[in-house]
Protein backbone atom coordinates (compact mmCIF):
# COMPACT_ATOMS: atom_id res chain seq x y z
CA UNK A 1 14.13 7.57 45.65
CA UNK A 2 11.91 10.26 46.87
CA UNK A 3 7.86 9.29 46.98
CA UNK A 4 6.95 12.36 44.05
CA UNK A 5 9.39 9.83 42.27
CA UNK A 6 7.93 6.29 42.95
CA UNK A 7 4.06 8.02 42.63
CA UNK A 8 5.55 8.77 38.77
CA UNK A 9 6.73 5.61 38.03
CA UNK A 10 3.39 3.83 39.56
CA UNK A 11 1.74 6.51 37.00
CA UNK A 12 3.97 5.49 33.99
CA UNK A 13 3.19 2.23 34.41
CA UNK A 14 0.15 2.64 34.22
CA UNK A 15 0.65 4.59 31.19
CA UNK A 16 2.51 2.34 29.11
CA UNK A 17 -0.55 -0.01 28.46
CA UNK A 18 -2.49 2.61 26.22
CA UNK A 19 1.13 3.93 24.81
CA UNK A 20 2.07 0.41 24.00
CA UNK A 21 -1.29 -0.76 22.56
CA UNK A 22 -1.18 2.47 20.21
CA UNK A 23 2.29 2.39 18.55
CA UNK A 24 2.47 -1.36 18.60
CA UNK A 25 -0.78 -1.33 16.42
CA UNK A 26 1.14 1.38 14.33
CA UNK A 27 4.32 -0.84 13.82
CA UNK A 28 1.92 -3.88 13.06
CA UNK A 29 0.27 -1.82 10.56
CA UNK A 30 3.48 -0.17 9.19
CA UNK A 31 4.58 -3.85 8.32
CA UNK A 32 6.64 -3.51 11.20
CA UNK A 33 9.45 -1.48 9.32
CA UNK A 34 11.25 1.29 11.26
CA UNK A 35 11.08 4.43 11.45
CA UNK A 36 7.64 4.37 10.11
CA UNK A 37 6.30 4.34 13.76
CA UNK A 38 8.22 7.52 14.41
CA UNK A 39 7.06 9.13 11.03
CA UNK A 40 3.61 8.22 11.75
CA UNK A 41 4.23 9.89 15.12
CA UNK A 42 5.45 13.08 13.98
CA UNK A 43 2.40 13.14 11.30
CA UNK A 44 -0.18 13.09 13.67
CA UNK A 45 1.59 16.19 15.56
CA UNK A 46 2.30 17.85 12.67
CA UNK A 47 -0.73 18.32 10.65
CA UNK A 48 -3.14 18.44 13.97
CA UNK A 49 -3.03 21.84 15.80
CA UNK A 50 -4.59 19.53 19.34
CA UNK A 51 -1.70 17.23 19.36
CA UNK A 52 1.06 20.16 18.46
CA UNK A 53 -0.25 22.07 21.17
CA UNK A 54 -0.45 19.39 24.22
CA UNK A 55 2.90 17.22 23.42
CA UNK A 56 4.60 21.09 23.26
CA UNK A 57 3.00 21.43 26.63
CA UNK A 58 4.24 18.29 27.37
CA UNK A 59 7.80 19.29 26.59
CA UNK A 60 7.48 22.43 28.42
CA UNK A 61 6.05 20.77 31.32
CA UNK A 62 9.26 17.79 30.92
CA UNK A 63 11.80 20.95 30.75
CA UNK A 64 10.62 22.33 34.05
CA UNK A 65 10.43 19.06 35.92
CA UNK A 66 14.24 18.24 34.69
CA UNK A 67 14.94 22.08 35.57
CA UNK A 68 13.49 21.41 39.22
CA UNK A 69 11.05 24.19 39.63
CA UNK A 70 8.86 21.84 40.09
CA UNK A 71 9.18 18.36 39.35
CA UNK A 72 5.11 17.45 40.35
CA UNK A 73 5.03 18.67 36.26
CA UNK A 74 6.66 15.14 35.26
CA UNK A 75 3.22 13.84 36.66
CA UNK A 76 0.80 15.95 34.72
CA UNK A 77 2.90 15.31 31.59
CA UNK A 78 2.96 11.28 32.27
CA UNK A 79 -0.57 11.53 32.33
CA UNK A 80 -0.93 13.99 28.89
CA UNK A 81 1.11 10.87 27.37
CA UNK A 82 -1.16 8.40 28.19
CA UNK A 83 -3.63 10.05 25.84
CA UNK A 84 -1.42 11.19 23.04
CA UNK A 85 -1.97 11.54 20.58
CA UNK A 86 -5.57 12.30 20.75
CA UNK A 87 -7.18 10.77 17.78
CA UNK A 88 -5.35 7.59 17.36
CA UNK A 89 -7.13 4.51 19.26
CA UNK A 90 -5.72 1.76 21.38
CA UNK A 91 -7.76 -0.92 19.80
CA UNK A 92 -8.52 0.54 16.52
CA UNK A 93 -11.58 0.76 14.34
CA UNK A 94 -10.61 -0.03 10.81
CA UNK A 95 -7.16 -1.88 11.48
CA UNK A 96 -7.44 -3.27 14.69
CA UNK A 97 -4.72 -4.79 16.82
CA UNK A 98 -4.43 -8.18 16.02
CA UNK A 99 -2.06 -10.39 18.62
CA UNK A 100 -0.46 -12.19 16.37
CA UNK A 101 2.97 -14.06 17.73
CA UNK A 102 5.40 -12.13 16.33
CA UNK A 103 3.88 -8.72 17.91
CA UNK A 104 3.79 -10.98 21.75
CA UNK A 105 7.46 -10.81 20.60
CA UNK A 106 7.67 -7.49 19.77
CA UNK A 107 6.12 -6.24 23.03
CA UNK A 108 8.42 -8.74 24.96
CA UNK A 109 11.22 -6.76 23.13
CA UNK A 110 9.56 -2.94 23.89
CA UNK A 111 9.29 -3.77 27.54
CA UNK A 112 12.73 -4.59 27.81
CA UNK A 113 13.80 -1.59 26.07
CA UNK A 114 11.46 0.79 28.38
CA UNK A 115 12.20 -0.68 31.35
CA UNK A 116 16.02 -0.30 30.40
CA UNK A 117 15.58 3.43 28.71
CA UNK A 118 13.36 4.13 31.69
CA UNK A 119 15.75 3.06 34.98
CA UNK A 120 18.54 4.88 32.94
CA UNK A 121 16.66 8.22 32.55
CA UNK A 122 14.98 7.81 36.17
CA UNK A 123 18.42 7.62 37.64
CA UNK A 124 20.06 10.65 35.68
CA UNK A 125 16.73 13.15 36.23
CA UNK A 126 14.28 11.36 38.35
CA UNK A 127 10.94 11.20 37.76
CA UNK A 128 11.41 13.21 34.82
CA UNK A 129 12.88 10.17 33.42
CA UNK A 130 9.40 8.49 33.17
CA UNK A 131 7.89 11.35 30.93
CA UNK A 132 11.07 10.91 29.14
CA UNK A 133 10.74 7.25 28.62
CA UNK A 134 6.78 8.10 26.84
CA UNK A 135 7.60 10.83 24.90
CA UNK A 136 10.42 8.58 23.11
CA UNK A 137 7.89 5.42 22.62
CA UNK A 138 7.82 5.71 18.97
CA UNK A 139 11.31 5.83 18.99
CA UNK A 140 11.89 3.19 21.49
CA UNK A 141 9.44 1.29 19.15
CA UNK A 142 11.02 1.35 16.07
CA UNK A 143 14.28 -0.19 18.27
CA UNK A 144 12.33 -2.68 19.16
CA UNK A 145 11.25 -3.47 15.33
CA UNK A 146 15.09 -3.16 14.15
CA UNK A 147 16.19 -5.56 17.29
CA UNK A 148 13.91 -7.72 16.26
CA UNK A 149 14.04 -8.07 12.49
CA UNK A 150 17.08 -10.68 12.30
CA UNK A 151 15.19 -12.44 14.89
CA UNK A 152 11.95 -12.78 12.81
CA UNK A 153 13.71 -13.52 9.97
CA UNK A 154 15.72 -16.34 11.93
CA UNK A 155 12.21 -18.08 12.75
CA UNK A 156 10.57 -17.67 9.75
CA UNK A 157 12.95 -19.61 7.93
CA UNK A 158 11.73 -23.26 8.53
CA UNK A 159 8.56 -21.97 6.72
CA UNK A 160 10.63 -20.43 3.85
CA UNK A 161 12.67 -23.81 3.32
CA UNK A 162 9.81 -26.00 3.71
CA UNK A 163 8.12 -23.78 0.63
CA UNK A 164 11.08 -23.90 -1.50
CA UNK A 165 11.21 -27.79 -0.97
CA UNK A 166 7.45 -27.77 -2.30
CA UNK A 167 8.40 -25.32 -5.38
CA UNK A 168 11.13 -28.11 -6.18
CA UNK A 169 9.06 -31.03 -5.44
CA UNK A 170 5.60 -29.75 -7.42
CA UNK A 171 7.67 -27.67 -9.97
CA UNK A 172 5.37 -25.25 -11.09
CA UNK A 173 5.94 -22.69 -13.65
CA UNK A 174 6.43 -19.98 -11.51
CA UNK A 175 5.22 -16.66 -12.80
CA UNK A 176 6.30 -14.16 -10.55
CA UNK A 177 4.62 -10.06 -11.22
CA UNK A 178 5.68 -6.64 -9.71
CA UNK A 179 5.08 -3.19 -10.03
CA UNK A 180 4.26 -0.11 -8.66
CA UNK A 181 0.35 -0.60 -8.68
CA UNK A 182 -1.66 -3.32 -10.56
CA UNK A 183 0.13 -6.33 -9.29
CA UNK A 184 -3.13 -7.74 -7.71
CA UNK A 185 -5.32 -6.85 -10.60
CA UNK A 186 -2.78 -8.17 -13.20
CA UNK A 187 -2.22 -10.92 -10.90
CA UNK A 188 -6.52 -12.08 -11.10
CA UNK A 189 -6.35 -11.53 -15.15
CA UNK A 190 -3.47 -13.92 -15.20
CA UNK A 191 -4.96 -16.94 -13.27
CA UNK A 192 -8.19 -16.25 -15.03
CA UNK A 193 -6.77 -16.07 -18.50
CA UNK A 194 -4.17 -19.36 -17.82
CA UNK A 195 -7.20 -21.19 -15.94
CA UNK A 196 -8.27 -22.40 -19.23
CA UNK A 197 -5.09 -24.21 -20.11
CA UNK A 198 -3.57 -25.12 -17.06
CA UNK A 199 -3.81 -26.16 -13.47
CA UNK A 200 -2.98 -22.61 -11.57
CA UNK A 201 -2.45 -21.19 -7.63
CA UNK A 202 -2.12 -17.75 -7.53
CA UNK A 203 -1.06 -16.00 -4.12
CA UNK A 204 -4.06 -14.82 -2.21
CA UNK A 205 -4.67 -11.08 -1.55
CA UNK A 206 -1.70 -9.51 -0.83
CA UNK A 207 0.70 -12.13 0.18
CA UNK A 208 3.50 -10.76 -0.99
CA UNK A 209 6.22 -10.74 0.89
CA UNK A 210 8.53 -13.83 1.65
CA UNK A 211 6.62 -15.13 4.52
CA UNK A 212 3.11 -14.82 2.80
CA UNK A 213 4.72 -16.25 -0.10
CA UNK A 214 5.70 -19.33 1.89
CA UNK A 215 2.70 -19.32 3.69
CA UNK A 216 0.78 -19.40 0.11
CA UNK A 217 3.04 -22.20 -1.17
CA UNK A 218 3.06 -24.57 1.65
CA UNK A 219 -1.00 -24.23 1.97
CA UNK A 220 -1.97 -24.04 -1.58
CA UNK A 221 0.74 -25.60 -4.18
CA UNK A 222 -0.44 -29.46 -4.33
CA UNK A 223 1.04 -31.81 -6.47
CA UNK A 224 -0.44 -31.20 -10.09
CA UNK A 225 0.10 -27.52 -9.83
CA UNK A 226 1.07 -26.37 -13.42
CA UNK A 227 1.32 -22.81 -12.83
CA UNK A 228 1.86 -20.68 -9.37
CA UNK A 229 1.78 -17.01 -9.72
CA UNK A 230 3.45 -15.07 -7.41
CA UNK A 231 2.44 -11.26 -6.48
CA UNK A 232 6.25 -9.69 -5.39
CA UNK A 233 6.16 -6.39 -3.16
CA UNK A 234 8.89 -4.56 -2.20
CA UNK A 235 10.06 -1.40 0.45
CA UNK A 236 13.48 -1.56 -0.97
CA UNK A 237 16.33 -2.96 -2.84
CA UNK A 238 17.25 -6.40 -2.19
CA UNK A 239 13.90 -7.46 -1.28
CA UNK A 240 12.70 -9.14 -4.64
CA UNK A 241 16.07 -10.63 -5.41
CA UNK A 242 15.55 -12.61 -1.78
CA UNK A 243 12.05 -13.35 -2.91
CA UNK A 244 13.59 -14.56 -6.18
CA UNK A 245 16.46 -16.79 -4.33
CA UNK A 246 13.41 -19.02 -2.69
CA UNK A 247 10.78 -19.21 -5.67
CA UNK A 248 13.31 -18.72 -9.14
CA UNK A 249 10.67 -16.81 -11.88
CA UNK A 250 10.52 -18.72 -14.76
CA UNK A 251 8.23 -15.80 -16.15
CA UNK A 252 8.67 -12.12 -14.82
CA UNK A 253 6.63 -9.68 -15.49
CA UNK A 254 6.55 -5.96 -14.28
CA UNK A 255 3.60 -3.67 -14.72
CA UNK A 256 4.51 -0.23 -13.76
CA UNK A 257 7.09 2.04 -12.28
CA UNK A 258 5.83 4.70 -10.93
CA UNK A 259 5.36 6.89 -7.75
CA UNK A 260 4.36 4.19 -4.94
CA UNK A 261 6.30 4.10 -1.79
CA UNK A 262 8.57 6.93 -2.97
CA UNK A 263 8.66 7.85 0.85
CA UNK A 264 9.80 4.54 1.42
CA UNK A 265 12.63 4.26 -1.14
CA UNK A 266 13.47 7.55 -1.84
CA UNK A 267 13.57 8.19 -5.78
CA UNK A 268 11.65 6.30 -8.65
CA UNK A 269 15.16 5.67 -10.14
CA UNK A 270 15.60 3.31 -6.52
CA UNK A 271 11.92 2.38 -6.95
CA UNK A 272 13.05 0.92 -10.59
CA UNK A 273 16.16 -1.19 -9.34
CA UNK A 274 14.42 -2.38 -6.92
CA UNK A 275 11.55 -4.09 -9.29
CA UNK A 276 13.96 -4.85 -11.84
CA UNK A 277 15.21 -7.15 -9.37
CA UNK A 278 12.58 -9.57 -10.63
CA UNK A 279 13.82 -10.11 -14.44
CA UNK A 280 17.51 -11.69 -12.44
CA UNK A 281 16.78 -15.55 -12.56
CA UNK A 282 13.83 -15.16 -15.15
CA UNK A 283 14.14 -17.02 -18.57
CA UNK A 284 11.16 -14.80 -19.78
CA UNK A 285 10.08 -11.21 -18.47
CA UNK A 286 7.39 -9.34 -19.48
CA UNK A 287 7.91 -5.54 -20.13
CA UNK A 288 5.67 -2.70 -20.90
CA UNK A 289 7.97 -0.98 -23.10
CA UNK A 290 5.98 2.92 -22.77
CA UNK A 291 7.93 3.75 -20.45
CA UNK A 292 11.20 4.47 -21.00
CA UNK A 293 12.83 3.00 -18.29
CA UNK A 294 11.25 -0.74 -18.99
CA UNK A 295 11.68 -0.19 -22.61
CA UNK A 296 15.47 -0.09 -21.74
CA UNK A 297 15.24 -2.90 -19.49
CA UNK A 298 14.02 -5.08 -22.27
CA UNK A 299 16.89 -4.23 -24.28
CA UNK A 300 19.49 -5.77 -21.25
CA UNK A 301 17.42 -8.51 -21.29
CA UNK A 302 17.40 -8.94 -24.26
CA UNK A 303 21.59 -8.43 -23.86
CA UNK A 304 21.60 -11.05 -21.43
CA UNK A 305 19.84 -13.83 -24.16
CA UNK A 306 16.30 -13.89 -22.24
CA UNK A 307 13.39 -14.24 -23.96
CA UNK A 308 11.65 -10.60 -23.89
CA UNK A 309 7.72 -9.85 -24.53
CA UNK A 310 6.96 -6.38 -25.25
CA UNK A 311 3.65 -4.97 -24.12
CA UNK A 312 2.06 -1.32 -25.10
CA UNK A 313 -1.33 0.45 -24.94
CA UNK A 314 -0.22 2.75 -27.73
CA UNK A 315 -1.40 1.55 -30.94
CA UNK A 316 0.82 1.64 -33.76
CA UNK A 317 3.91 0.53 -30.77
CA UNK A 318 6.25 -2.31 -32.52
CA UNK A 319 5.27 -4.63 -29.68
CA UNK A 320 4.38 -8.16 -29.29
CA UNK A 321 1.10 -7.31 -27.43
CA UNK A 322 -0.55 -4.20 -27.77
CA UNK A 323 -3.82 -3.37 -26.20
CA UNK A 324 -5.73 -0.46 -27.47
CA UNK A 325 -8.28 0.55 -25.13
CA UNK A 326 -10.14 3.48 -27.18
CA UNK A 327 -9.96 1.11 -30.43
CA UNK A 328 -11.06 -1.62 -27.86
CA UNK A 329 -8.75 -4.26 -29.61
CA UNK A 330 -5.81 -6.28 -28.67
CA UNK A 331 -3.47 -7.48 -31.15
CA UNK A 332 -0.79 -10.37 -30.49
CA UNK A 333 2.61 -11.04 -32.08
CA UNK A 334 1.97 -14.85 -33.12
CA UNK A 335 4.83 -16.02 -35.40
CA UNK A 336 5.23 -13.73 -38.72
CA UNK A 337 1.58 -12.40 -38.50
CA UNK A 338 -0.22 -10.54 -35.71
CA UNK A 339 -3.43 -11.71 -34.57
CA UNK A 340 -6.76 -9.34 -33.60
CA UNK A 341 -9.54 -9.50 -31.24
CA UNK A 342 -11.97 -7.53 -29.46
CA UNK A 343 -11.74 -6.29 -25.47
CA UNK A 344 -13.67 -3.64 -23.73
CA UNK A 345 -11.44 -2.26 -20.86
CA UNK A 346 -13.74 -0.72 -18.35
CA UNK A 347 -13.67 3.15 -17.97
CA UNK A 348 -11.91 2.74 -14.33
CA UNK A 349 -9.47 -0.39 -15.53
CA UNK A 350 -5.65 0.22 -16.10
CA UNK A 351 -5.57 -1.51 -19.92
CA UNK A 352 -1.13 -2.02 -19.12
CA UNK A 353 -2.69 -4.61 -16.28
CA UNK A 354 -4.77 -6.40 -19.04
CA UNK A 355 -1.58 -6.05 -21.50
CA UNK A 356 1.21 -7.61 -19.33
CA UNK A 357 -1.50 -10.50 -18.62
CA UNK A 358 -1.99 -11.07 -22.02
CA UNK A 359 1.88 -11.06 -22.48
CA UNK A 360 1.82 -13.82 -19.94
CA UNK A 361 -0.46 -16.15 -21.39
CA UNK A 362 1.68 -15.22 -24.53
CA UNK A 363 4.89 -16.22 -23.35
CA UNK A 364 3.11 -19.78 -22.05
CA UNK A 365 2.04 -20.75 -25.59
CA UNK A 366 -1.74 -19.67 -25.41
CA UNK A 367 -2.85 -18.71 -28.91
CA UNK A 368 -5.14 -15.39 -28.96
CA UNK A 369 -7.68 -17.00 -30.45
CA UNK A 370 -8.09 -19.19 -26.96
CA UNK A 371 -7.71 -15.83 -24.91
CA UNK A 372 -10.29 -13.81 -26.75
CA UNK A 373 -13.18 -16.36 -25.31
CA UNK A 374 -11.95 -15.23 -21.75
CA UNK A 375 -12.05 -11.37 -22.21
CA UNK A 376 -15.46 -11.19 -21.42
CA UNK A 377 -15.11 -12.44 -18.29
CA UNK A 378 -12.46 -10.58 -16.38
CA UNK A 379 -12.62 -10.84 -12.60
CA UNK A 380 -12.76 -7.29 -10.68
CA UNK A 381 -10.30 -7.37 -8.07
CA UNK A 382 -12.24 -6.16 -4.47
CA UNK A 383 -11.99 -2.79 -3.84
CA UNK A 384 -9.59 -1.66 -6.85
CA UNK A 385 -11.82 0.27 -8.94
CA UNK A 386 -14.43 -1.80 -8.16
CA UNK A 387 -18.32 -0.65 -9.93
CA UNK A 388 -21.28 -1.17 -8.13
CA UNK A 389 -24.66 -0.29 -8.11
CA UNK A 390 -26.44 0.62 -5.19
CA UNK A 391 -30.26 0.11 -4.75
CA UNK A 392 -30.67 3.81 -4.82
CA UNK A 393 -29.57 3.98 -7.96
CA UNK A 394 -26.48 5.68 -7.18
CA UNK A 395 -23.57 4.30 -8.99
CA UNK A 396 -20.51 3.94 -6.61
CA UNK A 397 -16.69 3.01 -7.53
CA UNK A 398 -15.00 1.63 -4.63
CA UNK A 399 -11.26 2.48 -5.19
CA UNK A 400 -10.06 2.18 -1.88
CA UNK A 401 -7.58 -0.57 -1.48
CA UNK A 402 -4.82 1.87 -2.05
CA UNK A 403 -3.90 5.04 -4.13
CA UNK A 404 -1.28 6.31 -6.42
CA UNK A 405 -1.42 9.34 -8.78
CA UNK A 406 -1.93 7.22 -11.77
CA UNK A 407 -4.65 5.38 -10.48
CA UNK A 408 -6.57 8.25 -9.11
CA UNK A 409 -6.29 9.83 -11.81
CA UNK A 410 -7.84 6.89 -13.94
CA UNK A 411 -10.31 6.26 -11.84
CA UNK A 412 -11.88 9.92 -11.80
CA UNK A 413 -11.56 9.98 -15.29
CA UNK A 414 -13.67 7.08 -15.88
CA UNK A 415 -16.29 8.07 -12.91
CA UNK A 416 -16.85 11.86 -14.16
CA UNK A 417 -17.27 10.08 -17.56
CA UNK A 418 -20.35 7.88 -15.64
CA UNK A 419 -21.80 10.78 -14.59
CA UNK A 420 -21.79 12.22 -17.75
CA UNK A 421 -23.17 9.52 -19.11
CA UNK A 422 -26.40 9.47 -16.45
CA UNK A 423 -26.77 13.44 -16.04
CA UNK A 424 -26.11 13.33 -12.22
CA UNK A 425 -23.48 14.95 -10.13
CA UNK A 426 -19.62 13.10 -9.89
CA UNK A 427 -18.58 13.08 -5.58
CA UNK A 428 -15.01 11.99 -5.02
CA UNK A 429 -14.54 10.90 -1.32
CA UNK A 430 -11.15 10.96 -0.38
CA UNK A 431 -8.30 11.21 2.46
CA UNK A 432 -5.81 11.53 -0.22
CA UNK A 433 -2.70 9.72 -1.20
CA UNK A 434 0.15 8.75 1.29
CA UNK A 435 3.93 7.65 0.57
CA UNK A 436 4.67 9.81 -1.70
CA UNK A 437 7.63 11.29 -0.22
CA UNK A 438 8.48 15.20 -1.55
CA UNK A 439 5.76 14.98 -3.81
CA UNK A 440 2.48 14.18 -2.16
CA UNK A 441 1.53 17.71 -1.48
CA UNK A 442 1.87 18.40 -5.43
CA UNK A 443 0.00 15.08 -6.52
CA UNK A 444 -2.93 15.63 -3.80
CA UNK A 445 -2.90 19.37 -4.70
CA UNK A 446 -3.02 17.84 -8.40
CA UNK A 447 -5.79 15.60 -7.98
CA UNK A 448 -7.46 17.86 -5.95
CA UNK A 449 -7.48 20.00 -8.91
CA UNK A 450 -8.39 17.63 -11.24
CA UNK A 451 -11.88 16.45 -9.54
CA UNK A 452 -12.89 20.57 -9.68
CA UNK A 453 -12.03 20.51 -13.37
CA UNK A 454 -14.39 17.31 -13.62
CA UNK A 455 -17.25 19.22 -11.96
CA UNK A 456 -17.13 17.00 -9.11
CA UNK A 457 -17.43 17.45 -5.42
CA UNK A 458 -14.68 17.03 -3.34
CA UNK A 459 -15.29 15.51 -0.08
CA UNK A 460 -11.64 15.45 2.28
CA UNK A 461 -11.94 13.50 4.44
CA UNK A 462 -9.08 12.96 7.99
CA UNK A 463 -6.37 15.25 8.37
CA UNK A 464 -3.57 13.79 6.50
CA UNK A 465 -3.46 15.14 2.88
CA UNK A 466 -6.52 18.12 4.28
CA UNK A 467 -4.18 21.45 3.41
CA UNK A 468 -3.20 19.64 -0.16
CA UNK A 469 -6.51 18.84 -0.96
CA UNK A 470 -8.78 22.13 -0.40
CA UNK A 471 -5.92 23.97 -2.18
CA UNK A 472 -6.02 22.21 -5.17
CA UNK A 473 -9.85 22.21 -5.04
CA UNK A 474 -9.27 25.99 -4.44
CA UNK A 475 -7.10 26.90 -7.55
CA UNK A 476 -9.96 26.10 -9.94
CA UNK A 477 -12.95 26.67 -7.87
CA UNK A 478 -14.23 23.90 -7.06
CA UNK A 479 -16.67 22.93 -4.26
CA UNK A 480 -14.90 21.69 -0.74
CA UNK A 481 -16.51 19.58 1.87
CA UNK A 482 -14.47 18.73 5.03
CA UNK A 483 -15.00 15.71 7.22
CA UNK A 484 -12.68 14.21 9.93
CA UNK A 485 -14.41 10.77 9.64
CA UNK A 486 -15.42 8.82 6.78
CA UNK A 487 -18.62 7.70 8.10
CA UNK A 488 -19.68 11.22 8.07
CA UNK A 489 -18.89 11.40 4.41
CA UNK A 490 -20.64 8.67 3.02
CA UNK A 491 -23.74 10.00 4.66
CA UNK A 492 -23.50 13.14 3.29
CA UNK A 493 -22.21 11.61 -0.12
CA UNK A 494 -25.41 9.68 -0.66
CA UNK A 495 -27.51 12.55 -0.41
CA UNK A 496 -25.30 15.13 -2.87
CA UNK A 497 -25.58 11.99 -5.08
CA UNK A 498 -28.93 11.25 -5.59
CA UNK A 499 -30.21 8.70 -7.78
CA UNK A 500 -28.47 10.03 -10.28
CA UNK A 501 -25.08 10.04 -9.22
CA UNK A 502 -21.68 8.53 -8.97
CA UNK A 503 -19.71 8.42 -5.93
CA UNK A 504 -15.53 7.58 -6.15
CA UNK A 505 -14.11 6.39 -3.00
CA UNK A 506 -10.78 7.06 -3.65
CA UNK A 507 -8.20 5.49 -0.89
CA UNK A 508 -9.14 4.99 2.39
CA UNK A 509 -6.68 5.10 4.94
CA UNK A 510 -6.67 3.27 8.35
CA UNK A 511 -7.57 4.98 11.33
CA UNK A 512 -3.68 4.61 12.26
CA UNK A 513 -3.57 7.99 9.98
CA UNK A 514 -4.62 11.46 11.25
């Protein structure tokens, strides 16, 4: 081994620690699924011209080290890796790296695989071989994640047995809700509407995957628990029908289908098995039958002799509970007659998230008439269209938990009709949406659009969605401002504001995002 060689390898060592630290944070963000590290990855050369520029330089200077002009340039492109790509943190700033067990296990696993990858390529180029082994971490990453999935899996189980012992033990009604967006929302209106009648645990935040679910079972269902209510999220098929195997729905409820994680699973036809997973082992579902696809769903149900609740925010719909939120009524299916009372649905709430909750309490006995004293009361759910009102006046709608094209879209429409309402100017701060597979340039572009056709301001914010954005703005005219932080924005948000004014935060992603 030559000394140029061992000097590299010193060097890549010394690399790794910042390389490691930065795609482990993005595989503990990612929900440690592959390939997202490796997607993420490419984003973050792909949409800025810094990082396209030094990790092509990187490959040029990788080509000519293997090529032996010179091979001092697997150096200089060891140490370009240790700071690629420029932008994304070691520690992080809005999701930091937390070292949690199971990612001590997944860097156990990353520096076997490096050290293995790395001795392999070191011995068939040299010290090329180190620059090699960096410029494939996000690759060797995602390994690591795959490698390591059974294994999680394998230890997580005593948790997931001792939580279906506690189900059977405590036996609950077990009211278990999916969808593309409004789980969590739907999920608050349910406990809050049930409260009255029954003793109820609903999963907390966004525990919603088998080992949160386990996690909220074992440390919340107590003997005397009438009701637990049980947010299911899914990346794919197969993934509610496990969640389903270890806490059996006796209610099932889905709220939307729609374009969420379409990067993740491909098609909304996919997206739709996959939730309809839920209705399996249910003895009740609850469907909103708009759309067309969970309008036929209630019909198998039906088919298969479950009980089916029909929901609809179309008045006039033949359903059992129908929520219209212009006529600011609900009206419930009880018996041969239909019952009436009065809601308000706020200008930024999703009235289908108050209609499948309704359906809920519905399909648990709870006559209207005890429902209608709760309506007044509806918890918000933190950061999902959240109103506020700042001391300046300013009226701000914190929307930033997550994004889909429906929601945006609801959510401008009800804060350009705020600023109507008070006379002052309507500022949308946004990155953007993400995960929307071959259509997020269209629905950015879209909504983009739509906030210039509002009158509002448009402040872009990161790199992501930054092309989609300003075009859309563009088409119609609107007013642009760009910002590659978010602090930046708010600032200057405030002051296009006024006292007058209503500011949307619309998304905001984590700093693991260009």
């Amino acid at each position: 081994m030559t000394p140029i060689t061992v000097l590299t390898i010193v060097i890549g060592i010394a690399a790794t620690v910042p390389v490691a630290g930065r795609w482990l944070r993005v595989a503990q963000r990612e929900h440690y699924i592959a390939p997202w590290v490796s997607r993420l990855a490419w984003l973050w050369i792909r949409v800025s011209p810094v990082n396209a520029i030094l990790t092509a330089l990187v490959v040029v200077l990788t080509a000519v080290s293997v090529l032996r002009y010179f091979s001092g340039f697997a150096i200089a492109a060891v140490i370009l890796l240790a700071f690629l790509p420029i932008g994304l943190k070691v520690r992080g700033t809005s999701a930091p790296l937390a070292w949690t067990d199971r990612l001590k296990r997944l860097l156990v696993a990353w520096i076997v695989l490096v050290a293995v990858v790395g001795a392999a390529l070191v011995f068939v180029v040299g010290s090329t071989g180190v620059a090699l082994t960096l410029l494939l971490a996000p690759r060797i990453t995602d390994l690591a994640l795959a490698i390591m999935k059974p294994v999680e899996k394998r230890l997580s189980r005593k948790w997931m047995l001792s939580a279906r012992k506690r189900i059977k033990q405590v036996a609950p009604t077990v009211v278990a809700i999916t969808g593309s967006y409004g789980k969590t929302s739907t999920k608050g209106y349910v406990a809050h509407l049930l409260s009255s009648a029954f003793s109820v645990v609903a999963s907390p935040a966004s525990f919603n995957n088998l080992l949160g679910l386990s996690r909220a079972v074992n440390d919340r269902v107590v003997p005397g628990t009438e009701v637990f209510i049980a947010e299911m999220g899914v990346y794919g098929r197969g993934e509610i029908r496990e969640l389903s195997e270890s806490f059996p729905p006796d209610i099932a409820a889905i709220t939307t289908i729609g374009e969420a994680h379409l990067a993740r699973m491909g098609s909304r036809d996919v997206i739709f098995q996959a939730k309809s997973e839920i209705t399996e082992k249910a003895r009740t579902v609850v469907l909103p039958i708009d759309d067309p696809l969970l309008a036929g769903l209630a019909e198998r149900c039906r088919a298969e002799s479950k009980r089916v609740i029909t929901v609809s925010t179309v008045p006039g719909t033949d359903a059992d509970v129908v929520v219209d939120a212009a006529g600011e009524t609900i009206s419930v299916r009880e018996g041969a007659a239909r019952s009436t009372a009065t809601v308000v649905i706020p200008g930024v709430g999703h009235a289908v998230n108050l209609a499948v909750a309704v359906g809920i309490a519905h399909a648990l006995e709870i006559p209207l008439s005890a429902i209608a004293t709760r309506l007044d009361a509806l918890p918000d759910s933190p950061h999902r269209a959240e109103v506020q009102h700042a001391e300046s006046g300013v009226v701000v709608i914190d929307d930033t938990y997550n994004s889909n094209p429906v929601g945006a879209q609801r959510a401008l429409e009800g804060a350009a009709a705020i600023a109507a309402e008070r006379g002052g100017p309507l500022v949308v701060v946004t990155p953007g949406m993400v995960e929307l597979g071959s259509v997020q340039v269209q629905r950015n572009t879209e909504f983009a659009a739509s906030i210039a056709a509002a009158g509002g301001h448009l402040f872009a914010i990161a790199r992501t969605n930054r092309a989609a954005l300003t075009a859309g703005a563009g088409s119609v005219g609107g007013p642009v401002r760009i910002f590659d932080r978010r602090t930046e924005a708010v600032a200057a948000a405030l002051d296009q504001a006024g006292d007058r004014g209503v500011i949307l935060y619309e998304n905001d992603l984590p700093d693991h995002y260009p």
